[in-house]
Protein backbone atom coordinates (compact mmCIF):
# COMPACT_ATOMS: atom_id res chain seq x y z
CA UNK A 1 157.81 130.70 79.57
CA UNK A 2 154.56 132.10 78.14
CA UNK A 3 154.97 135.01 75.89
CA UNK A 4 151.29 135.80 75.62
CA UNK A 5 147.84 135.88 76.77
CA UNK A 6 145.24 134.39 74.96
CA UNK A 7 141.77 135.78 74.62
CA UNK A 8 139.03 133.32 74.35
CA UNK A 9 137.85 133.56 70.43
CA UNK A 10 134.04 133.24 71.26
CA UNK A 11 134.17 136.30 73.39
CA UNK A 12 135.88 138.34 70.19
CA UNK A 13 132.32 140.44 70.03
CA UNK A 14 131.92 140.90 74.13
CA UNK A 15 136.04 141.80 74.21
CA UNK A 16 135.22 144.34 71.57
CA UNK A 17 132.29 145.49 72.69
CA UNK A 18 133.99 146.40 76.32
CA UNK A 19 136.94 147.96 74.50
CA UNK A 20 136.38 149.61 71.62
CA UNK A 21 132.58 150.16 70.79
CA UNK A 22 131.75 151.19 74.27
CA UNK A 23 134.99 152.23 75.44
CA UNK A 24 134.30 150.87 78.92
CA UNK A 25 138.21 149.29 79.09
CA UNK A 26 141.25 151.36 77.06
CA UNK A 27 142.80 147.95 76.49
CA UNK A 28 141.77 144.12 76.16
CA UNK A 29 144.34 143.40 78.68
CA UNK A 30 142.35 145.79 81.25
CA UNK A 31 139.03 143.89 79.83
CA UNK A 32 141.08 140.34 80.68
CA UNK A 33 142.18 141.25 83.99
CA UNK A 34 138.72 142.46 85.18
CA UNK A 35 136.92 139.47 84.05
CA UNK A 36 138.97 136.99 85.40
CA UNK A 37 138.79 138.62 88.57
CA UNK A 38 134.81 138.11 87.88
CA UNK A 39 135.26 134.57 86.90
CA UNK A 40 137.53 133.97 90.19
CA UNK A 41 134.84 135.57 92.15
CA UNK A 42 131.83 133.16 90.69
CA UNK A 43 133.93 130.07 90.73
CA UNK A 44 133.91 129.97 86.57
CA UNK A 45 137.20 128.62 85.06
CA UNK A 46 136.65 127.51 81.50
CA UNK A 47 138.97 125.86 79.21
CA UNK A 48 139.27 126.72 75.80
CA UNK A 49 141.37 126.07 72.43
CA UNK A 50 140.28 128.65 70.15
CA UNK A 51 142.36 132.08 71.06
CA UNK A 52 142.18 135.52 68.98
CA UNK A 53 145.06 137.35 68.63
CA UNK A 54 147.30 136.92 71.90
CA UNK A 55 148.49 139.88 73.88
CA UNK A 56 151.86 140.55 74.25
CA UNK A 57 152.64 139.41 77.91
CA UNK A 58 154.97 142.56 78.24
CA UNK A 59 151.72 144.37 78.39
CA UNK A 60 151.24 142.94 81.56
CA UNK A 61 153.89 144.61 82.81
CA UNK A 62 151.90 146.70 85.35
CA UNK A 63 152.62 145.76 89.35
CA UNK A 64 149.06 145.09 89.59
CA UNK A 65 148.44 143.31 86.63
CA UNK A 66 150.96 140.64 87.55
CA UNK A 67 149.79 140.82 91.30
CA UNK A 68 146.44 140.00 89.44
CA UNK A 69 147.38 137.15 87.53
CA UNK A 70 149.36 135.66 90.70
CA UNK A 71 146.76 135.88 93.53
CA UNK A 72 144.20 134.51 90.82
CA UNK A 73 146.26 131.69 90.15
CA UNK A 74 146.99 131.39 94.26
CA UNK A 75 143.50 131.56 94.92
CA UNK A 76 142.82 128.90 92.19
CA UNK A 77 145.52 126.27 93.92
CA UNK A 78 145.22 127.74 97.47
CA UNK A 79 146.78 124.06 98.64
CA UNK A 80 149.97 123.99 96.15
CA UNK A 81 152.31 126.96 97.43
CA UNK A 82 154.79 126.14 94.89
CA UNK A 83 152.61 127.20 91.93
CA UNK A 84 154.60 130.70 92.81
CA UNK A 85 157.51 129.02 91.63
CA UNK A 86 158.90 130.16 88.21
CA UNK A 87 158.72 127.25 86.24
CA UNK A 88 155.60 127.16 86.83
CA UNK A 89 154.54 130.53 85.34
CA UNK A 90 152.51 129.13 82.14
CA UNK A 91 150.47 127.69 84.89
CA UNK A 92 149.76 130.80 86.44
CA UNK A 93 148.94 132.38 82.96
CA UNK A 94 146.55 129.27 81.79
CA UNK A 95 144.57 129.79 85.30
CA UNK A 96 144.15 133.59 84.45
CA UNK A 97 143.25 132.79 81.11
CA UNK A 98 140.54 130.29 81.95
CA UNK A 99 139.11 132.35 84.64
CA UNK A 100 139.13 135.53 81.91
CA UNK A 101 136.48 133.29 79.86
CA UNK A 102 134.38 132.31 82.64
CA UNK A 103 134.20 135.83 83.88
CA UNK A 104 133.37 136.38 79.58
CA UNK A 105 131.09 133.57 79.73
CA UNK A 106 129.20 135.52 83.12
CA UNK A 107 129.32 139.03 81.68
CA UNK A 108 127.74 137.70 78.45
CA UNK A 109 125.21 135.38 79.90
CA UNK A 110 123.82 138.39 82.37
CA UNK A 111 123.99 141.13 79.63
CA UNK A 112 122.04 138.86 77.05
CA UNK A 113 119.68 136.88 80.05
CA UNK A 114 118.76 140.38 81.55
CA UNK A 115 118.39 142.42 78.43
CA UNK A 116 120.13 144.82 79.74
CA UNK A 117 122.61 147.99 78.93
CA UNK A 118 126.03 146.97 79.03
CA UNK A 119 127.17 149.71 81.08
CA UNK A 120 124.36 148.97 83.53
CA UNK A 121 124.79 145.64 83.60
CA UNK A 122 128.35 145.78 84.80
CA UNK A 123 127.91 148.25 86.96
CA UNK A 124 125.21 146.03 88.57
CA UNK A 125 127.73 143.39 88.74
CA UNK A 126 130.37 145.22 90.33
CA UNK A 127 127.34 146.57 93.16
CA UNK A 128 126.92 143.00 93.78
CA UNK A 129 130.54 141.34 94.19
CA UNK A 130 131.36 144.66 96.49
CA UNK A 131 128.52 143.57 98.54
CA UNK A 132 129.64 140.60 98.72
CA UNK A 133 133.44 141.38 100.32
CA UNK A 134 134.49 139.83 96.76
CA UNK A 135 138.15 139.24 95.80
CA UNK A 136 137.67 142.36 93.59
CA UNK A 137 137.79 144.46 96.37
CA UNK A 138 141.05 142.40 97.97
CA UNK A 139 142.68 142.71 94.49
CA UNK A 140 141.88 145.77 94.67
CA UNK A 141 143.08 146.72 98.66
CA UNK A 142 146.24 145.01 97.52
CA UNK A 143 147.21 147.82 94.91
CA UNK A 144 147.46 150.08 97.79
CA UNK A 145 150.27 148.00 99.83
């Protein structure tokens, strides 16, 4: 079983920027979770072999973090049921990882494309997937159940 989560190394600037220079996120695993939830939403799942530090997976211990990592992951494989299935939890972790960098890869290609403010640009973004009836806002509805 998976002890950590990587964070994709060519993001290391973006993951700090989000965190601590702007202090949009109070922790890179807050950063991780929204951005693969923007990666999920925009279809971008990127592999990649170069990690930063890992986090902890313990820090995922929130209800809704794990609920996030798990409907990502059952999203991603909507026609294999059993990916739910414990032994298959580094699965689940690599699919929230790889969706983390594309939603990385999105955030950093429409910040540096547009030219634009970080803050406004993801505020922007956010305007556009709730427009859209995104899986933000069903990750979201499902913290309430």
């Amino acid at each position: 079983m998976v002890d950590r989560v990587r964070r994709p190394k060519q993001y290391d600037d973006l993951l700090e920027t989000l965190k601590d220079q702007k202090n949009i996120f109070p922790t890179y695993k807050d950063v991780l979770v929204f951005v693969a939830c923007v990666g999920l939403c925009r279809g971008k799942r990127v592999q990649f072999d170069k990690a930063s530090e890992p986090i902890n997976m313990q820090t995922f211990s929130e209800d809704f973090d794990q609920m996030a990592i798990d409907v990502i992951a059952i999203t991603a494989v909507n026609d294999d049921p059993m990916i739910m299935a414990a032994e298959r939890s580094d699965e689940r972790v690599r699919i929230f990882e790889e969706y983390a960098c594309g939603g990385l890869e999105i955030i950093d290609h429409e910040l540096n494309q547009g030219k634009t403010d970080i803050e406004d640009g993801l505020v922007r973004l956010i305007l556009e997937e709730q427009q859209d009836g995104s899986i933000l806002t069903e990750i979201t509805d499902l913290s309430e159940v």
